[in-house]
N, C-alpha and C. Protein backbone atom coordinates (compact mmCIF):
# COMPACT_ATOMS: atom_id res chain seq x y z
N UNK A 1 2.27 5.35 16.74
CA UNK A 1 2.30 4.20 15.86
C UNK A 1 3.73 4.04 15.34
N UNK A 2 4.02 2.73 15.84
CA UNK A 2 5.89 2.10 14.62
C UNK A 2 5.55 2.30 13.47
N UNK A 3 6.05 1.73 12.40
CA UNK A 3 6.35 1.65 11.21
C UNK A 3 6.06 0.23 10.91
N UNK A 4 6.30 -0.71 11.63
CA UNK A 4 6.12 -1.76 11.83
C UNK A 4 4.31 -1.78 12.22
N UNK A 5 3.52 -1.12 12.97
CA UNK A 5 2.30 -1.52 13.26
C UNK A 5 1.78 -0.33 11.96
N UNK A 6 2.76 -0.12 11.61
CA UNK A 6 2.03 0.84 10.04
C UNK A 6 1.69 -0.10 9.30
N UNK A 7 2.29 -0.73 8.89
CA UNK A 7 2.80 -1.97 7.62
C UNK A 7 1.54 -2.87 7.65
N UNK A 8 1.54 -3.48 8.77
CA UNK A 8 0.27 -4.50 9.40
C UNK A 8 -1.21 -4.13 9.40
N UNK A 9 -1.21 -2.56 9.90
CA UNK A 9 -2.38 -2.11 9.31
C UNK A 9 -2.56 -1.76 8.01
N UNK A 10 -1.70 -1.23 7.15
CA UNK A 10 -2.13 -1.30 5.64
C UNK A 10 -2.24 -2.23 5.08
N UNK A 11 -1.70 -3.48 5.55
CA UNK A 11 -1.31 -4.84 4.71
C UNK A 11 -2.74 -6.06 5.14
N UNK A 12 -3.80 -5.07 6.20
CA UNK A 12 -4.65 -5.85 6.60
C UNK A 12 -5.50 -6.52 5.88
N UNK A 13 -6.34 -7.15 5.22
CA UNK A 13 -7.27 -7.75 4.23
C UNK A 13 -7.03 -7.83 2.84
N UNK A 14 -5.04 -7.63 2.82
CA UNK A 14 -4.39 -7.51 1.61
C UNK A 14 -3.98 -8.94 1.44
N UNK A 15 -5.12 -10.23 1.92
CA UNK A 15 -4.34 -11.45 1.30
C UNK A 15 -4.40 -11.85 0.08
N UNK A 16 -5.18 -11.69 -0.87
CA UNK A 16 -5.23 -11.55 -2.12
C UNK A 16 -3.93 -11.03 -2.65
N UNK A 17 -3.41 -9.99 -2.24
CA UNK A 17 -2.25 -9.44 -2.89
C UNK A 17 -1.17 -10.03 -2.25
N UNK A 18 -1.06 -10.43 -0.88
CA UNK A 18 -0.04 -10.91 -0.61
C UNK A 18 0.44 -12.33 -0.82
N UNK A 19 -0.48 -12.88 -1.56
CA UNK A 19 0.12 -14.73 -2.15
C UNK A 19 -0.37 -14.45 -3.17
N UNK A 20 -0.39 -13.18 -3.89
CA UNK A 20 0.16 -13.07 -5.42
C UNK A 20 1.10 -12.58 -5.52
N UNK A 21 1.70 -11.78 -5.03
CA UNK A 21 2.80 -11.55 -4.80
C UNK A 21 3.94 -11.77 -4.03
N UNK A 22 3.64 -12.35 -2.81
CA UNK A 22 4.57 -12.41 -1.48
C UNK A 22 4.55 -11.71 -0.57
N UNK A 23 4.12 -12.38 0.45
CA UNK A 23 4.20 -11.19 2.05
C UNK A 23 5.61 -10.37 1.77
N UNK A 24 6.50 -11.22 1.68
CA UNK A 24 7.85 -10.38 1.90
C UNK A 24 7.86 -9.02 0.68
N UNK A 25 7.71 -9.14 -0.01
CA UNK A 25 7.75 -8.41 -1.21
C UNK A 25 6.50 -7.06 -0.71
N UNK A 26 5.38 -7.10 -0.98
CA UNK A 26 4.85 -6.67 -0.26
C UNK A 26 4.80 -5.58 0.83
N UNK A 27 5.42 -6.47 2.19
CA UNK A 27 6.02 -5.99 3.17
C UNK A 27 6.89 -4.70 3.07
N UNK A 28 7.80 -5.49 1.88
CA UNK A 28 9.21 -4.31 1.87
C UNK A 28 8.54 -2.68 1.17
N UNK A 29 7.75 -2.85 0.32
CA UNK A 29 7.43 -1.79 -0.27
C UNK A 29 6.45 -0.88 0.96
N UNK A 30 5.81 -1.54 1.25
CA UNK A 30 4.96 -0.83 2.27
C UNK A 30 5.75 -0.20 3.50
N UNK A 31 6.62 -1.22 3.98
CA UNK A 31 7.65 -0.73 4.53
C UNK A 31 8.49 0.89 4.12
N UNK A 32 8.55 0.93 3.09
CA UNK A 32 9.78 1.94 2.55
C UNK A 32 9.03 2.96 2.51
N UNK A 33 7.20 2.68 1.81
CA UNK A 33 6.68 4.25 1.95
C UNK A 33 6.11 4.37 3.64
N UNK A 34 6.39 3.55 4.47
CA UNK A 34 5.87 4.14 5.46
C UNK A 34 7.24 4.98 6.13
N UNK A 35 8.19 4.55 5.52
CA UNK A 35 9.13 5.48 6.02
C UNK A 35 9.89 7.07 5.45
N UNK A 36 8.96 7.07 4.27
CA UNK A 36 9.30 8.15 3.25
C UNK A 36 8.64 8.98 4.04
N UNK A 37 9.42 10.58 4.33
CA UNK A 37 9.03 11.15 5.17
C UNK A 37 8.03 11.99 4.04
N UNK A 38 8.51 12.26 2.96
CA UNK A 38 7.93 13.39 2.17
C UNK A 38 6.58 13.41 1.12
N UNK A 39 6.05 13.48 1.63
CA UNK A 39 4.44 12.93 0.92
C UNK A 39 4.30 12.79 -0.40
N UNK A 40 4.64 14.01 -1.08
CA UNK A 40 4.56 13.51 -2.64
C UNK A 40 5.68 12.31 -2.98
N UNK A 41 6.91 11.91 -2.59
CA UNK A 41 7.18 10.77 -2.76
C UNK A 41 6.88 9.50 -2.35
N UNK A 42 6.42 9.77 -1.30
CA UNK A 42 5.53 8.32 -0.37
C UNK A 42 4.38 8.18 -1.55
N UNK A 43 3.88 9.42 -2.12
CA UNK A 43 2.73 9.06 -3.09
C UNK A 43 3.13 8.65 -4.76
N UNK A 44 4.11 9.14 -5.05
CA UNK A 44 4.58 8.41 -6.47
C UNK A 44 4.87 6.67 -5.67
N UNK A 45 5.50 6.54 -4.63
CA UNK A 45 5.83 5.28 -4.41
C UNK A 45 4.29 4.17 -4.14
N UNK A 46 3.18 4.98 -3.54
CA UNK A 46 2.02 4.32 -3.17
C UNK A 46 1.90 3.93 -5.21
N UNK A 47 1.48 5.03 -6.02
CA UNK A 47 1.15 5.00 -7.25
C UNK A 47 1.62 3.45 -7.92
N UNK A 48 3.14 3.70 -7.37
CA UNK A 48 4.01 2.82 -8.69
C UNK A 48 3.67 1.54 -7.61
N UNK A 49 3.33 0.92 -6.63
CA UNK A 49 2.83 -0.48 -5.74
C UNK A 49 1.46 -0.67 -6.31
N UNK A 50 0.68 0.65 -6.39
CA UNK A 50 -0.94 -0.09 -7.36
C UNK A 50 -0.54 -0.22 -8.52
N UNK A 51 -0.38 0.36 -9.15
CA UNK A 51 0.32 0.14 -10.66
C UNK A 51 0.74 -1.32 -10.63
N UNK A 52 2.04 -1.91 -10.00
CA UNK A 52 2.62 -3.23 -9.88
C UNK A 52 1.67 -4.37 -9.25
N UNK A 53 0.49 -3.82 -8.51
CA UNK A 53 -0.44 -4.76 -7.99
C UNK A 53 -1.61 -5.13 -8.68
N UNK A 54 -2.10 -4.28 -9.65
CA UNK A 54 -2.72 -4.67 -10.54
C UNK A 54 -2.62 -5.67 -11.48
N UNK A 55 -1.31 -5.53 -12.30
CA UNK A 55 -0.50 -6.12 -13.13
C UNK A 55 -0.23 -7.20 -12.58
N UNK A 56 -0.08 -7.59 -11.26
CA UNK A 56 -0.08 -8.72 -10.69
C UNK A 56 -1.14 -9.19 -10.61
N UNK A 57 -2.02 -9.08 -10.08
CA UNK A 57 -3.18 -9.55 -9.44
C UNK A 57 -3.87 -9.85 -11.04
N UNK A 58 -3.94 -9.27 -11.70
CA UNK A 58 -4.58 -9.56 -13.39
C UNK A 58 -3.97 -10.83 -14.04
N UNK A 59 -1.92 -10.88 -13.89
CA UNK A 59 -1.32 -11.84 -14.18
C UNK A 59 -2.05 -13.17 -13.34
N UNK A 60 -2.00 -13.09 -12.41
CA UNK A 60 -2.67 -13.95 -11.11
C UNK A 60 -4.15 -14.65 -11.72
N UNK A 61 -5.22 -13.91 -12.29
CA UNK A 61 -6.25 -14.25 -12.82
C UNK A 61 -7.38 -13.15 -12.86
N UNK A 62 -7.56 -12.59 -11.60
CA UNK A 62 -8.51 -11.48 -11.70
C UNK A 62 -8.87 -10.46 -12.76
N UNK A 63 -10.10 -10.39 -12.97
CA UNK A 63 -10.62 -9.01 -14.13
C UNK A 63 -9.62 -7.90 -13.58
N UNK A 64 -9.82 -7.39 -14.71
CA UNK A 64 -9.19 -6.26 -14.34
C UNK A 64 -10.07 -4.89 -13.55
N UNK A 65 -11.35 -5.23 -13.80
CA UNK A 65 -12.17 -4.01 -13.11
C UNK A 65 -11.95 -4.74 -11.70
N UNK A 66 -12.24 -5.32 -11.22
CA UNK A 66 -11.92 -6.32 -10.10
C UNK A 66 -10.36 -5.94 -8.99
N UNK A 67 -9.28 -6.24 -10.47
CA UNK A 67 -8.11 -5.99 -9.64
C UNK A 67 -7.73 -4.14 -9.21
N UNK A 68 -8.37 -3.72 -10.45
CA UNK A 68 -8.46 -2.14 -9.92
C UNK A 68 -8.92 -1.77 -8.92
N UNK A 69 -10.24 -2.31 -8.60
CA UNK A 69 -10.90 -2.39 -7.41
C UNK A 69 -10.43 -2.63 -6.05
N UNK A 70 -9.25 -3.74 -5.88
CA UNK A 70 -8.81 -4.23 -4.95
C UNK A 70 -7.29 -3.14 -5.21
N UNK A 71 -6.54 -2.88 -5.72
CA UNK A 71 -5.88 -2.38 -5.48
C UNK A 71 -5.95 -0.42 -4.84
N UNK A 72 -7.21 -0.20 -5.37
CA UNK A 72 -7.29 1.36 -5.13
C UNK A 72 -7.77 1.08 -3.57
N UNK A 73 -8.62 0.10 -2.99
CA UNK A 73 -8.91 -0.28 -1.79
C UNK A 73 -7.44 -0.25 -0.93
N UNK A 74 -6.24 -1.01 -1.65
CA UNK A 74 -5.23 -1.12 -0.87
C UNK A 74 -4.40 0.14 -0.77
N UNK A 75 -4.49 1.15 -2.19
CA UNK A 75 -3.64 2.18 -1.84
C UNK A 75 -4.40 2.95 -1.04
N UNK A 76 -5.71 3.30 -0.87
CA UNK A 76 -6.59 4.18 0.01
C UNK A 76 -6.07 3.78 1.87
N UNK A 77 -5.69 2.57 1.73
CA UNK A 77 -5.29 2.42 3.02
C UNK A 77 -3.85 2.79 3.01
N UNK A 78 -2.96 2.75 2.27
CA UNK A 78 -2.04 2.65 2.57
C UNK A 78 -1.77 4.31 3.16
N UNK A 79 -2.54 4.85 2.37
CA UNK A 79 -2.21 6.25 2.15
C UNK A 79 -2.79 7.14 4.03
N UNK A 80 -4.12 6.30 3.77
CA UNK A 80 -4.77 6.25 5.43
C UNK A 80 -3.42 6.37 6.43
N UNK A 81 -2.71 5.49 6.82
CA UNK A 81 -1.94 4.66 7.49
C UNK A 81 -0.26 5.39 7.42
N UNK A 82 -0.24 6.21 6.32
CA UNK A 82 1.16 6.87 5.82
C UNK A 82 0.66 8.06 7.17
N UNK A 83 -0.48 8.72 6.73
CA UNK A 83 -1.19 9.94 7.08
C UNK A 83 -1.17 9.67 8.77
N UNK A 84 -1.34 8.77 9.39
CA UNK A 84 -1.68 8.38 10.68
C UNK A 84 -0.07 8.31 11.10
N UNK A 85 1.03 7.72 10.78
CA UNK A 85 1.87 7.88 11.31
C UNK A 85 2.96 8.85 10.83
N UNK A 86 2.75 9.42 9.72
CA UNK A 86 3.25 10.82 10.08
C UNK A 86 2.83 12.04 10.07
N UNK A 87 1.29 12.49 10.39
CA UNK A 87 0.55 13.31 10.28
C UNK A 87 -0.53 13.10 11.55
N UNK A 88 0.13 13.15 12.55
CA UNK A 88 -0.71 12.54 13.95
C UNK A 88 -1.56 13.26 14.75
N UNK A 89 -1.32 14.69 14.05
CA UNK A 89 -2.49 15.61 14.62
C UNK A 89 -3.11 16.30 13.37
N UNK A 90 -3.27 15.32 12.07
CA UNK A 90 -3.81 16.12 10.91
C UNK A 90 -3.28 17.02 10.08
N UNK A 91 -2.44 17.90 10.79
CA UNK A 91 -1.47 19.01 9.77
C UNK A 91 -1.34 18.21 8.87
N UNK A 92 -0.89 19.39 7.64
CA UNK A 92 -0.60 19.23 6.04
C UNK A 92 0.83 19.29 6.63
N UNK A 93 2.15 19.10 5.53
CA UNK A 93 3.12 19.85 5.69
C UNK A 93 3.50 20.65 5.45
């Protein structure tokens, strides 16, 4: 898997978040942790994108049990998708 077919699969059924925020915007962050090699920072970086997607998505209109909802959905993938392309036979590091 690229980094690029990383992005696309985490960013999949993320349209809600992405025209509240911006594909591009979006993009770039997902982008950067799919390239963070070192897991606990790929994971403060997943943290601080739900954190900022909530806050968006709430600004946007959504409840907040709602936007929590949709965002822990999006970091669960993201995190999926980190794990798949740099953890390709399961090892921890």
């Amino acid at each position: 898997m690229k980094i690029e077919e990383a992005v696309t699969a985490a960013t999949a059924e993320a349209n809600t978040l992405l025209s509240c925020l911006g594909q591009p915007v979006v993009a770039y962050h997902v982008m950067q942790i799919m390239r963070e090699a070192d897991v606990e920072h790929a994971r403060g970086m997943q943290l601080a994108l739900m954190r900022r997607s909530i806050e968006a998505l709430v600004d946007d209109g959504l409840e907040d049990v709602a936007a929590e909802h949709f965002a822990s959905q999006f970091h669960g993938r993201i995190g999926s998708t980190w794990r798949l392309l740099h953890l390709p036979d399961g090892a921890s590091h």
